[in-house]
C-alpha atoms as a PDB file:
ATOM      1  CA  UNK A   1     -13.514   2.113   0.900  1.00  0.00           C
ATOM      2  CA  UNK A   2     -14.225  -1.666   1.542  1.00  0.00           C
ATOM      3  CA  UNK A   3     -17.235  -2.853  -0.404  1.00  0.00           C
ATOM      4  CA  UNK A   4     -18.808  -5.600   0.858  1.00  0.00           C
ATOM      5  CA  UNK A   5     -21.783  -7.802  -0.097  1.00  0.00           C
ATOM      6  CA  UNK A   6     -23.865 -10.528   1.313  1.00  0.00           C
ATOM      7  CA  UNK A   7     -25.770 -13.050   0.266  1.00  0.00           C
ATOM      8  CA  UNK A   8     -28.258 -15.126   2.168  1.00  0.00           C
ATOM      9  CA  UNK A   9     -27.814 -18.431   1.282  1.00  0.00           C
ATOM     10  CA  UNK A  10     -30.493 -20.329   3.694  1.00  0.00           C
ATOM     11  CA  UNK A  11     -29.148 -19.364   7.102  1.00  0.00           C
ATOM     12  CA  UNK A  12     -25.813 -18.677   6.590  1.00  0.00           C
ATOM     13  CA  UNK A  13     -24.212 -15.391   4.894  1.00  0.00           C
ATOM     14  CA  UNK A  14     -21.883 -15.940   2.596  1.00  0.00           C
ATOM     15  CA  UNK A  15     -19.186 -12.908   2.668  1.00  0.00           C
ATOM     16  CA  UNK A  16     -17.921 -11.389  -0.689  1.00  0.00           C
ATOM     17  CA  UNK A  17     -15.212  -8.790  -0.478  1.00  0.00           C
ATOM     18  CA  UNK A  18     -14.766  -6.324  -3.489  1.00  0.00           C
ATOM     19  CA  UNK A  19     -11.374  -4.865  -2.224  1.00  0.00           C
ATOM     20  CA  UNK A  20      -8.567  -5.492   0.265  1.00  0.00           C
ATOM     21  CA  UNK A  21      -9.570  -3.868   3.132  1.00  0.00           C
ATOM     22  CA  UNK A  22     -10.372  -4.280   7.101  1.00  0.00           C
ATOM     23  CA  UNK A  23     -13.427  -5.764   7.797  1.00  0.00           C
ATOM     24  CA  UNK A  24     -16.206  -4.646  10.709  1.00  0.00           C
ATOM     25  CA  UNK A  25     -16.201  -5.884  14.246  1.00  0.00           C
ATOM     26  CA  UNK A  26     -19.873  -6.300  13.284  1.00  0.00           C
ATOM     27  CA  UNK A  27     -19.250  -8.490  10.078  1.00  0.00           C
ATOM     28  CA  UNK A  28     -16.444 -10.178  12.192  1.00  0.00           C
ATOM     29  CA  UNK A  29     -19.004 -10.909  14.848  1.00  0.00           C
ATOM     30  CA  UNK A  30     -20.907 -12.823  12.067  1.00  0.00           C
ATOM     31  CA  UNK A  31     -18.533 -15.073  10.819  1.00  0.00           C
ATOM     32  CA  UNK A  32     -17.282 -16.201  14.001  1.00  0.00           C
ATOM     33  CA  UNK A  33     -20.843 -16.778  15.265  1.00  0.00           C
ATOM     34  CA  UNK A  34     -20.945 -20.437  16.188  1.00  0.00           C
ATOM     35  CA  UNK A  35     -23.020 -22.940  14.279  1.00  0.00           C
ATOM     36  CA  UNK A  36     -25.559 -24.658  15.989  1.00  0.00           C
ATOM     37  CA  UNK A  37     -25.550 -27.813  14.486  1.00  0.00           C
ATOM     38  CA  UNK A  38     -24.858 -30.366  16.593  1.00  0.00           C
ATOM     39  CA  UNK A  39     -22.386 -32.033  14.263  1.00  0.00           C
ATOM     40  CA  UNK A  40     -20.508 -28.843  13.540  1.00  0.00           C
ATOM     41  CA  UNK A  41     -19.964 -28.383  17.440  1.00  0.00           C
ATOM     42  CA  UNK A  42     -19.123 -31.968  18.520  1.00  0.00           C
ATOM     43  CA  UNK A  43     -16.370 -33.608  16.237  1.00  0.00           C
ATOM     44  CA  UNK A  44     -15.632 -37.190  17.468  1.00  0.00           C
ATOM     45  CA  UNK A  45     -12.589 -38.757  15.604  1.00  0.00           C
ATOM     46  CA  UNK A  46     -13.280 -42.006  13.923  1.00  0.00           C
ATOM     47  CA  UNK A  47     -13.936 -45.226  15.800  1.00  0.00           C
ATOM     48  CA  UNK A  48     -11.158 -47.153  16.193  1.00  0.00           C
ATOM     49  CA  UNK A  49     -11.852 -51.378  16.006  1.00  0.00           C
ATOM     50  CA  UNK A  50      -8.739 -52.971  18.099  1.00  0.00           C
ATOM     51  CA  UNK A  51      -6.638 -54.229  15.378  1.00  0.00           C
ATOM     52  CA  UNK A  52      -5.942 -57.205  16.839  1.00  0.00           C
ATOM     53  CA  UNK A  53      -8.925 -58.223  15.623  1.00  0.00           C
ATOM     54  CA  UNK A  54      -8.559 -57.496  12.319  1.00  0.00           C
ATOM     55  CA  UNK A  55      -5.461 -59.928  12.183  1.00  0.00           C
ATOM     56  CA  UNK A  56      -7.610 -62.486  10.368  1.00  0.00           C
ATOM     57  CA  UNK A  57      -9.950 -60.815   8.738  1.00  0.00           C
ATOM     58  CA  UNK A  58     -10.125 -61.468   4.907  1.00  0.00           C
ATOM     59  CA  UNK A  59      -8.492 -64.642   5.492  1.00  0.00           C
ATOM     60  CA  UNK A  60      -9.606 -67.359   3.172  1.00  0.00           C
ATOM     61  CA  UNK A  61     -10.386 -70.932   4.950  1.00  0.00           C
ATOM     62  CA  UNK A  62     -10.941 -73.980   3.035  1.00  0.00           C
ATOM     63  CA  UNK A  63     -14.402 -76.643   3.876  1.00  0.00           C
ATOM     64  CA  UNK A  64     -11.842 -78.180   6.347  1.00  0.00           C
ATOM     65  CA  UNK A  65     -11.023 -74.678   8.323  1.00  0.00           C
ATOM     66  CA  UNK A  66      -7.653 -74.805   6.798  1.00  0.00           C
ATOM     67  CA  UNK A  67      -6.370 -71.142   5.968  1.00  0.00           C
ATOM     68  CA  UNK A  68      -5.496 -71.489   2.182  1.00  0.00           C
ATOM     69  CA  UNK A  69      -2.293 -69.421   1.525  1.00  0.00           C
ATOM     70  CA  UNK A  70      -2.993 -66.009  -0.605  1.00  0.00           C
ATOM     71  CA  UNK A  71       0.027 -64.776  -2.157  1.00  0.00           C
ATOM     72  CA  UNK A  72      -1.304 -61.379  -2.703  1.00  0.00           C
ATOM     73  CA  UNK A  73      -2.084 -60.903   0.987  1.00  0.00           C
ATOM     74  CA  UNK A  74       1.020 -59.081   2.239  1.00  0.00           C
ATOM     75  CA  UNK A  75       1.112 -56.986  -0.681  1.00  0.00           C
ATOM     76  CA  UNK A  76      -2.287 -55.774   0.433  1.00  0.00           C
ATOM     77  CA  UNK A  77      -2.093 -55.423   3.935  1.00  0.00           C
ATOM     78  CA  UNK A  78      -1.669 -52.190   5.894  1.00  0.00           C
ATOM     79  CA  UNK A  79       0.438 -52.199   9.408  1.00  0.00           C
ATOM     80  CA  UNK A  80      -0.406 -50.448  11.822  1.00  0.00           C
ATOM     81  CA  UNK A  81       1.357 -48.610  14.346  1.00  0.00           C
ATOM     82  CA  UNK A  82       1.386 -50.609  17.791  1.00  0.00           C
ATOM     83  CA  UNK A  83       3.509 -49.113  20.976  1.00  0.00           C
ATOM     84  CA  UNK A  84       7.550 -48.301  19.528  1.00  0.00           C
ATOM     85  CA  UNK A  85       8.179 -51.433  17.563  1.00  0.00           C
ATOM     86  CA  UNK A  86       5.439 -53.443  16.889  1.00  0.00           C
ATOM     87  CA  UNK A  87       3.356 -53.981  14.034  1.00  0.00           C
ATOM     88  CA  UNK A  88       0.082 -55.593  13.525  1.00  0.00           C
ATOM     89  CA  UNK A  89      -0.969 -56.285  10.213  1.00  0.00           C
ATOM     90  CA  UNK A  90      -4.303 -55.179   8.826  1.00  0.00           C
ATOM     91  CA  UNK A  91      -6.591 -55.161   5.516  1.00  0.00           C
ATOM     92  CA  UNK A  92      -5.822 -52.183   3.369  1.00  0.00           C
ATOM     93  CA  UNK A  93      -9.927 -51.535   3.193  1.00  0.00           C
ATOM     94  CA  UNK A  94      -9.739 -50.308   6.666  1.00  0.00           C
ATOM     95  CA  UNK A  95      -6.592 -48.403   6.595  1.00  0.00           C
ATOM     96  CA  UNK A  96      -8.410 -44.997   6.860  1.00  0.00           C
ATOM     97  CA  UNK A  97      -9.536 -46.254  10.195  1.00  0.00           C
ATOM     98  CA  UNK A  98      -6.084 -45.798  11.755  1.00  0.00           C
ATOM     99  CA  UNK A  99      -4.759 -42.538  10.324  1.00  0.00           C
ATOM    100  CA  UNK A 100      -4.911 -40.825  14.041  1.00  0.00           C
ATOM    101  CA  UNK A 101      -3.374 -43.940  15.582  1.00  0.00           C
ATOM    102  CA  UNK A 102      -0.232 -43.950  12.722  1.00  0.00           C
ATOM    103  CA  UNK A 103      -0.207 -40.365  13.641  1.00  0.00           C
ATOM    104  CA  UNK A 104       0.384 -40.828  17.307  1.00  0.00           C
ATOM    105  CA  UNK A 105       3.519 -42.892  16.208  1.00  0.00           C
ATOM    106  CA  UNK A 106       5.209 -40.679  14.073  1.00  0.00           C
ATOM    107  CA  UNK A 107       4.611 -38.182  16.894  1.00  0.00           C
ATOM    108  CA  UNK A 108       6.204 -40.158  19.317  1.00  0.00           C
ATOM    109  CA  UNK A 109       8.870 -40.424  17.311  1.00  0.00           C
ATOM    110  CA  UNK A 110      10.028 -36.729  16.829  1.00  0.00           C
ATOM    111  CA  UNK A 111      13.615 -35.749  18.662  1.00  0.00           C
ATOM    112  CA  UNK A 112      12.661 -34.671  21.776  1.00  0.00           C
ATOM    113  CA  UNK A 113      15.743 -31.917  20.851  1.00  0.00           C
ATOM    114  CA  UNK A 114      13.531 -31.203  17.564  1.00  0.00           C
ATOM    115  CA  UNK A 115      10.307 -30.623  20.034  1.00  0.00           C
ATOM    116  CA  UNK A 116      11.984 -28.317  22.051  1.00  0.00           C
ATOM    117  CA  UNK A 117      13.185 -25.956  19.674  1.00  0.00           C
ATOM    118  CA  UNK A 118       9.748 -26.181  17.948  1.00  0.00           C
ATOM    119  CA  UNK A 119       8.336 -24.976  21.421  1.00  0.00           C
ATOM    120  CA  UNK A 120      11.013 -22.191  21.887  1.00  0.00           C
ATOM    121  CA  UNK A 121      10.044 -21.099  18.353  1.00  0.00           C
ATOM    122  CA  UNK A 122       6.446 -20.862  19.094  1.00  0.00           C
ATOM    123  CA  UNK A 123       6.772 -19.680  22.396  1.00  0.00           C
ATOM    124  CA  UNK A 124       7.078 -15.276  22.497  1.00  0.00           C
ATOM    125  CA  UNK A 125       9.198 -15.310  25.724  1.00  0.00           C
ATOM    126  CA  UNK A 126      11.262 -18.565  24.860  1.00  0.00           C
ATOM    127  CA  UNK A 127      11.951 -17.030  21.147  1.00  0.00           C
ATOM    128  CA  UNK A 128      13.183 -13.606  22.754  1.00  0.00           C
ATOM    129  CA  UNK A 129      15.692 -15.905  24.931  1.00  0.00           C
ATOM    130  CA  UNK A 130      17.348 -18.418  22.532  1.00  0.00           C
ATOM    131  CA  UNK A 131      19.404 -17.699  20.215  1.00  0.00           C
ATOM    132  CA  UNK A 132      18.319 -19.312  16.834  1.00  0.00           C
ATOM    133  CA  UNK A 133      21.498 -18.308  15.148  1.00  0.00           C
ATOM    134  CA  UNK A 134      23.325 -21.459  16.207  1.00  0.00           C
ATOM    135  CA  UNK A 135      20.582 -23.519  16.886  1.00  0.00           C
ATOM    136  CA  UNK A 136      21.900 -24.133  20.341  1.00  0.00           C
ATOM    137  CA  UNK A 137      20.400 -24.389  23.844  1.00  0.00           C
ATOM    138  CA  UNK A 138      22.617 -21.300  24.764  1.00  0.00           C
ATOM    139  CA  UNK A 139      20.430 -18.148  25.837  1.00  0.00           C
ATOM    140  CA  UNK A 140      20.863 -15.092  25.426  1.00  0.00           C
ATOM    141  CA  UNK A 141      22.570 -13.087  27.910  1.00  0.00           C
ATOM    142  CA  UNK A 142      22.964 -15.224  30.147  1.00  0.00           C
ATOM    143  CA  UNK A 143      26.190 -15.857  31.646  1.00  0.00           C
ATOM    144  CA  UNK A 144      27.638 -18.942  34.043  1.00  0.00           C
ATOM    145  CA  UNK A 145      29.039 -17.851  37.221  1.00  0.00           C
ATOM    146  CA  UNK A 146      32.904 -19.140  36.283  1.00  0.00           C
ATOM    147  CA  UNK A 147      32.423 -16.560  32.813  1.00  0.00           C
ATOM    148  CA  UNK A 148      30.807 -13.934  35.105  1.00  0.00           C
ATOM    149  CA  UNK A 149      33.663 -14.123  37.907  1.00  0.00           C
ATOM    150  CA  UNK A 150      36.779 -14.497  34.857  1.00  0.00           C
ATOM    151  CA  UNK A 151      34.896 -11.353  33.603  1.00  0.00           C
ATOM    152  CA  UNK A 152      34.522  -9.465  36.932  1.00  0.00           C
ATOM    153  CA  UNK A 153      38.414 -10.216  37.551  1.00  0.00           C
ATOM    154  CA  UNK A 154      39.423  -8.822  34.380  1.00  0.00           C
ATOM    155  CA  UNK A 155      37.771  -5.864  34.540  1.00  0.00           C
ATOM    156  CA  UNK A 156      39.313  -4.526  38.041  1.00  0.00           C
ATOM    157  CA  UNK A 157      42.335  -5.100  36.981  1.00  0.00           C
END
């Protein structure tokens, strides 16, 4: 027998479960309830400034508007991912504001070959019709018409 116990903490139950068990469709209910703070239901990513901004920010200039050469500057800049092969340098302090953006890149990136399999693996009727084995486009059991005419032939004979 499950034993379970809640606790009210404010407004929202906090689940304890004793013992491995299944849990109710009512206690299920609960936990999947959604919250109705307005935060919790509308997650917006981080803004993104346009980098190309950022280019020259931190730069020192001298009284004269000169930029005075900092050797430590490349060492501390970030670069962020722009289109396939492009680059655009950025202070490290505002690296965090890119992480979806670098994301996007490396995504991009992926074999489209790589993709596909990763969709026929996900996919219930695209698993049941590849065959893994050989990690191969072939299907299964399915034949092309020169194979299924050789096979016909040798068969009546």
């Amino acid at each position: 027998m499950v034993q379970l116990t809640t606790i009210l903490l404010g407004k929202k139950p906090v689940i304890r479960s004793k013992s491995k068990g299944k849990v109710s469709k009512q206690l299920k209910s609960l936990l999947n309830k959604p919250t109705f703070h307005p935060l919790a239901r509308k997650w917006e990513e981080l803004s993104e400034y346009p980098p190309r901004r950022l280019t020259y920010c931190g730069v020192h200039t001298g009284p004269n508007g000169e930029v005075k050469y900092d050797p430590h500057r490349e060492s501390q800049t970030y670069f962020v991912p722009d289109q396939d092969y492009y680059k655009i340098p950025v202070p490290a302090v505002m690296k965090d504001a890119y992480w979806n953006r670098e994301l996007l890149a490396r995504k991009t990136q992926i074999n489209p070959w790589d993709l596909d399999m990763q969709k026929r693996a996900w996919d219930k009727d695209l698993r049941d019709e590849t065959d893994f084995q050989y990690l191969a486009f072939r299907k299964k059991f399915q034949f092309s018409v020169r194979e299924l005419l050789d096979q016909a032939t040798k068969e009546r004979r």
